[in-house]
Protein backbone atom coordinates (compact mmCIF):
# COMPACT_ATOMS: atom_id res chain seq x y z
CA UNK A 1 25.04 26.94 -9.12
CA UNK A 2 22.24 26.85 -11.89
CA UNK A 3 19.30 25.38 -10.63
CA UNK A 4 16.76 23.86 -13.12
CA UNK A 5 13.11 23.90 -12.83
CA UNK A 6 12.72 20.08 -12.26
CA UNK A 7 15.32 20.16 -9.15
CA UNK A 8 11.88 21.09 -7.36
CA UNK A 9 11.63 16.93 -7.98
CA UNK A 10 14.38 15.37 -6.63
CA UNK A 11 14.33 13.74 -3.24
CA UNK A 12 15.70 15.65 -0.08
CA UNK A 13 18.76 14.59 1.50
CA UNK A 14 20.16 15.81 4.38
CA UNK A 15 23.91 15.51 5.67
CA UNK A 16 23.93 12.17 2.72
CA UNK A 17 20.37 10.70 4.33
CA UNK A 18 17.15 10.58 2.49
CA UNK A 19 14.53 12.48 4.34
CA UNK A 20 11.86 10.96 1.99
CA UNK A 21 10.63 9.25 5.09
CA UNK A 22 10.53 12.14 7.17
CA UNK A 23 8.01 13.14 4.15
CA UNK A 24 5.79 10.92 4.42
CA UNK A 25 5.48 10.72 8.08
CA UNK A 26 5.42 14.16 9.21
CA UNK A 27 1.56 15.10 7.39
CA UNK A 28 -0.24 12.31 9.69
CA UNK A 29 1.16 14.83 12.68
CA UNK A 30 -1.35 17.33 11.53
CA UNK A 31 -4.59 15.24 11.82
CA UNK A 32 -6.28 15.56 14.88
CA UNK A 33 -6.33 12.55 16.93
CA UNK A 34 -9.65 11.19 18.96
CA UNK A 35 -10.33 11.85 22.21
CA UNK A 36 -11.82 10.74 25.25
CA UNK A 37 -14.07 13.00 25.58
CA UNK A 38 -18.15 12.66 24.93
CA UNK A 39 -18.24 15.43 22.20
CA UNK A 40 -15.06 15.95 19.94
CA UNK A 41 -14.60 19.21 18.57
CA UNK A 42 -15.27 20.98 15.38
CA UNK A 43 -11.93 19.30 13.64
CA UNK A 44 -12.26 16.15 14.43
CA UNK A 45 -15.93 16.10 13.90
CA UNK A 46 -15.50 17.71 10.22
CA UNK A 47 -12.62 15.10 9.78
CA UNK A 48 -15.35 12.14 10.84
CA UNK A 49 -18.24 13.50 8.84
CA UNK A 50 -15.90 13.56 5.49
CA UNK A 51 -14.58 9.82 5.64
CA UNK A 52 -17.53 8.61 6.77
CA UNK A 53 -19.28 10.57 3.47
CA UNK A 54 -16.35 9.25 1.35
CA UNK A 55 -16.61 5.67 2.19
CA UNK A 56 -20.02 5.34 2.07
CA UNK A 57 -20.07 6.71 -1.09
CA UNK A 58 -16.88 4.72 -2.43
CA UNK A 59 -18.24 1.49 -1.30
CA UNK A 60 -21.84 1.78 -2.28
CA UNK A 61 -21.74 -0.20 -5.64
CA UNK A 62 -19.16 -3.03 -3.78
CA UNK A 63 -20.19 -5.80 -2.88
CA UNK A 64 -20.49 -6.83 1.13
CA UNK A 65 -16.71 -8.60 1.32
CA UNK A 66 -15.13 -6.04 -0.15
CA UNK A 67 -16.00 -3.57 2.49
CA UNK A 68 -13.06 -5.13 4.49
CA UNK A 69 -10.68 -2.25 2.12
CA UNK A 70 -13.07 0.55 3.48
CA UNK A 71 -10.71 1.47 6.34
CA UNK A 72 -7.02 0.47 3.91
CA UNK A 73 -8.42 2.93 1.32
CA UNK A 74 -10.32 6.01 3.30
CA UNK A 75 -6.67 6.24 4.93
CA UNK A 76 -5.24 5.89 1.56
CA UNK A 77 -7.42 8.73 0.36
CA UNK A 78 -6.81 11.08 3.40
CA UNK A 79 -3.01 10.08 2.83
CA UNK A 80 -2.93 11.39 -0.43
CA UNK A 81 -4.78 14.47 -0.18
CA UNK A 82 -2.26 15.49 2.11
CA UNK A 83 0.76 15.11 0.33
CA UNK A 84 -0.44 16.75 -2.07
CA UNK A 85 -1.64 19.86 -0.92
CA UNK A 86 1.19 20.27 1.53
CA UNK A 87 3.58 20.07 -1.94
CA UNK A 88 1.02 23.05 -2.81
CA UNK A 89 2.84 25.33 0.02
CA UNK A 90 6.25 26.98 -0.58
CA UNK A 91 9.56 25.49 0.72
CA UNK A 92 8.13 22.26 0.75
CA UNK A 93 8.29 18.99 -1.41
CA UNK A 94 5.77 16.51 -2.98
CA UNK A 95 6.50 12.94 -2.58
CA UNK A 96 3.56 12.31 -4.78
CA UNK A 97 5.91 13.78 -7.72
CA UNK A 98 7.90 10.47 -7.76
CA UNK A 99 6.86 7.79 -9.87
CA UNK A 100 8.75 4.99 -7.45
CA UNK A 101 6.57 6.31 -4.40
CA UNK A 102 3.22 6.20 -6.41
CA UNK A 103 4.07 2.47 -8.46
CA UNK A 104 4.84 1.37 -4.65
CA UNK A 105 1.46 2.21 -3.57
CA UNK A 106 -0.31 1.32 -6.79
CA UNK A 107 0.88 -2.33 -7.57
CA UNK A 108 0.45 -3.70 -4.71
CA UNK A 109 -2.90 -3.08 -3.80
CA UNK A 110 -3.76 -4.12 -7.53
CA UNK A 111 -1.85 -7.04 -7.48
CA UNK A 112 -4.17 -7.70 -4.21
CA UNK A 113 -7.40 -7.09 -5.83
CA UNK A 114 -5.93 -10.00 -8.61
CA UNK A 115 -5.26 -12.16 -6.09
CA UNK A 116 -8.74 -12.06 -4.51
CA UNK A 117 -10.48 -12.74 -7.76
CA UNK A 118 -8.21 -15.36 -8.68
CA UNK A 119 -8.83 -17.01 -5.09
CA UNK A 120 -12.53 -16.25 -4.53
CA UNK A 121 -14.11 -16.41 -7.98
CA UNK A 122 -11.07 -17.49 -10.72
CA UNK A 123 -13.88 -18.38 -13.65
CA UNK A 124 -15.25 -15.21 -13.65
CA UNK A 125 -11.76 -13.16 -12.74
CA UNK A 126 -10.77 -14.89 -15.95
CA UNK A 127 -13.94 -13.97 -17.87
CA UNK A 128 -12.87 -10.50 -17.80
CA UNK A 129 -10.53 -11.46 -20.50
CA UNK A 130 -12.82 -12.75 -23.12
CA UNK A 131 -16.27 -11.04 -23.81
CA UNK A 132 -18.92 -12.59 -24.32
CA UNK A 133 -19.66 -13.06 -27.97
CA UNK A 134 -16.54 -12.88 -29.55
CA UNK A 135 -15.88 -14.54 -32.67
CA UNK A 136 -13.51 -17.31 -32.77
CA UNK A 137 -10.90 -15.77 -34.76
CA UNK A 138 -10.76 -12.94 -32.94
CA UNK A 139 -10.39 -14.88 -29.25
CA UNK A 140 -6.37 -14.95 -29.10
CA UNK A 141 -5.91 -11.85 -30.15
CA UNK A 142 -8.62 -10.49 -27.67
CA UNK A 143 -7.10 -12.49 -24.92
CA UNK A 144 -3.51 -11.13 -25.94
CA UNK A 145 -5.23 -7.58 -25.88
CA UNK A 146 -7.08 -7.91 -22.66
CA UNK A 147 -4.12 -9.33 -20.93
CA UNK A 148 -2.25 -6.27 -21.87
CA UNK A 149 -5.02 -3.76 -20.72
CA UNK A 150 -4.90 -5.73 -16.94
CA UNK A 151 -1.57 -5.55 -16.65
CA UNK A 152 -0.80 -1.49 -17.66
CA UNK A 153 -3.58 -0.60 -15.13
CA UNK A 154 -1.18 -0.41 -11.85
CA UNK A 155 1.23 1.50 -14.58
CA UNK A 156 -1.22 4.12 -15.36
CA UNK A 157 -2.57 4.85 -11.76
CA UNK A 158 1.11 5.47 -10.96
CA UNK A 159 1.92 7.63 -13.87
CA UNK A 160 -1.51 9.65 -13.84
CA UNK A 161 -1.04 10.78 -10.27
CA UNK A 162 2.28 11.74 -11.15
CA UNK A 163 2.27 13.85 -14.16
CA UNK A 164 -0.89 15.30 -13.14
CA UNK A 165 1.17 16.85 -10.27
CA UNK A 166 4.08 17.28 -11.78
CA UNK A 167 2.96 19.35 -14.77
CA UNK A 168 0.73 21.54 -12.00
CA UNK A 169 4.16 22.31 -10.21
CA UNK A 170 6.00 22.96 -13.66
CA UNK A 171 3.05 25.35 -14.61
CA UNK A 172 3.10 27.34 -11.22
CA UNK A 173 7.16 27.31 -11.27
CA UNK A 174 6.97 28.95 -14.93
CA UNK A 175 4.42 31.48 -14.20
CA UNK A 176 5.75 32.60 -11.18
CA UNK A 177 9.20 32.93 -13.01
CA UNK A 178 7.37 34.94 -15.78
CA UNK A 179 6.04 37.51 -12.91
CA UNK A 180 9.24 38.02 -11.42
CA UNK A 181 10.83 38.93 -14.46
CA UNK A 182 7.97 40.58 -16.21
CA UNK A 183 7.63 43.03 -13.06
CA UNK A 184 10.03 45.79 -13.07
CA UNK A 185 10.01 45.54 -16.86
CA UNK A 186 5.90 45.24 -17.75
CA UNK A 187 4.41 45.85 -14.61
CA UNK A 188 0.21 45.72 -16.14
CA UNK A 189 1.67 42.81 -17.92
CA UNK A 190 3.02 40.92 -14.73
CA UNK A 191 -0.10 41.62 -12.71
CA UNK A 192 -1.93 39.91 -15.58
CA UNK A 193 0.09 36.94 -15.28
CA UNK A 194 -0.27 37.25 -11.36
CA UNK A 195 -3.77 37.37 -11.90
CA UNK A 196 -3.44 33.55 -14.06
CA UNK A 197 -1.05 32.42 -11.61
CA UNK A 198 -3.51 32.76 -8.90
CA UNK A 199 -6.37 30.78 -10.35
CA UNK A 200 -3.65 28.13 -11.90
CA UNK A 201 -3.12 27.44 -7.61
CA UNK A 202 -6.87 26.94 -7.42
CA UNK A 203 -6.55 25.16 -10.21
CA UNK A 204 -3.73 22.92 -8.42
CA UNK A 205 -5.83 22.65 -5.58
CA UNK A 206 -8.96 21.23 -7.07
CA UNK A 207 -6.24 18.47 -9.19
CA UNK A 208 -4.22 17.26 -5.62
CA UNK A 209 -7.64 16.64 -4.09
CA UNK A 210 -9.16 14.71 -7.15
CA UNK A 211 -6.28 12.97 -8.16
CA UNK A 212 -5.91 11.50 -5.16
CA UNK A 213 -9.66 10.25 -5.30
CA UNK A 214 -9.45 8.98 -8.82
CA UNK A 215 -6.26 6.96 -7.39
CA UNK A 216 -8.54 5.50 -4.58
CA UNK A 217 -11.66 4.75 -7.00
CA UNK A 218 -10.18 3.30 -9.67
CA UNK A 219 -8.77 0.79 -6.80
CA UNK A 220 -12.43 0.49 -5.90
CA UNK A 221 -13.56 -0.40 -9.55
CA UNK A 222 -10.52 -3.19 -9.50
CA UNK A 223 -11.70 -4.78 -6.06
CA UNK A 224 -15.48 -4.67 -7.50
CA UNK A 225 -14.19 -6.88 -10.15
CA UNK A 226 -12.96 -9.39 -7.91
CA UNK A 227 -15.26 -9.43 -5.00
């Protein structure tokens, strides 16, 4: 059976059932959960310590009510980050990689952030469309323009998180193919490339952890629009 390199993609199944669930489940297994003792240890404190850091500094510029998403979007964040770095490991697949799994996560939070502007503040939630100081011939075609722009946003959070990580797992894929050919033929020549493989996974690394928090700020940015 030929096997192409963006098989890597397609959704598990199992005996004719999806195990995309099992996916996305399975990763909250390996947080360590709190316990009832007076001083946690050095996991879970480290695991404290960094949401704590990351919400205080998401929610900084946000105004008061909107620090009712703190706890929906740390998770969110935490989520992410480990979805993608456990795609990082071999054997394993990246639910991030799927544009369905990352439109269901980004439209509906944004259509929530909408909703609260439209709800709490609707002059100024429809401000946002027209700047101030436009000329008068130029106002429908701004609104048109505007209108556009609000709607693509859920579009592009979806289809930046995945092609970031999808061309990351296409690069590794191809280098690593390149070394296992290249090394009984040019062996200086496939430790090279071994050499640019290994950063590329760094490389990877650093990309799954800030994709997953420009996901979770530019959520941030919509709900300080609307708050």
């Amino acid at each position: 059976m030929t096997l192409s390199f963006f098989d890597q993609f397609m959704s598990p199944v199992f005996l004719g059932i999806p195990l995309m669930g099992l996916a996305l489940t399975l990763p909250w297994l390996l947080f360590p959960a709190p316990t009832t003792r007076w001083l946690n240890n050095r996991a879970l404190t480290l695991q404290n310590w960094f949401m704590a850091r990351f919400a205080y500094e998401l929610f900084m510029p946000v105004n008061l009510p909107g620090h009712k998403w703190a706890v929906l979007l740390t998770s969110l964040m935490v989520f992410l980050i480990s979805l993608n770095m456990l795609g990082l490991l071999p054997y394993t697949f990246t639910p991030t990689t799927q544009l369905s799994l990352n439109m269901g996560l980004a439209f509906p939070l944004w259509l929530a952030t909408v909703i609260i502007g439209m709800r709490n503040q609707p002059t100024e939630a429809l401000g946002h469309l027209l700047p101030e100081g436009t000329p008068t011939p130029l106002i429908p075609v701004l609104i048109i323009i505007e209108t556009i722009s609000l709607f693509i946003r859920p579009l592009a959070l979806g289809v930046r998180l995945t092609a970031n990580l999808t061309a990351g797992h296409l690069l590794i894929q191809l280098i690593a193919t390149a070394v296992t050919v290249l090394l009984p033929i040019m062996p200086t020549v496939a430790l090279l490339t071994a050499t640019v493989l290994f950063l590329l996974t760094l490389l990877e690394v650093a990309v799954a952890m800030i994709q997953a928090y420009v996901f979770v700020l530019l959520l941030s940015l919509y709900l300080q629009e609307n708050v």
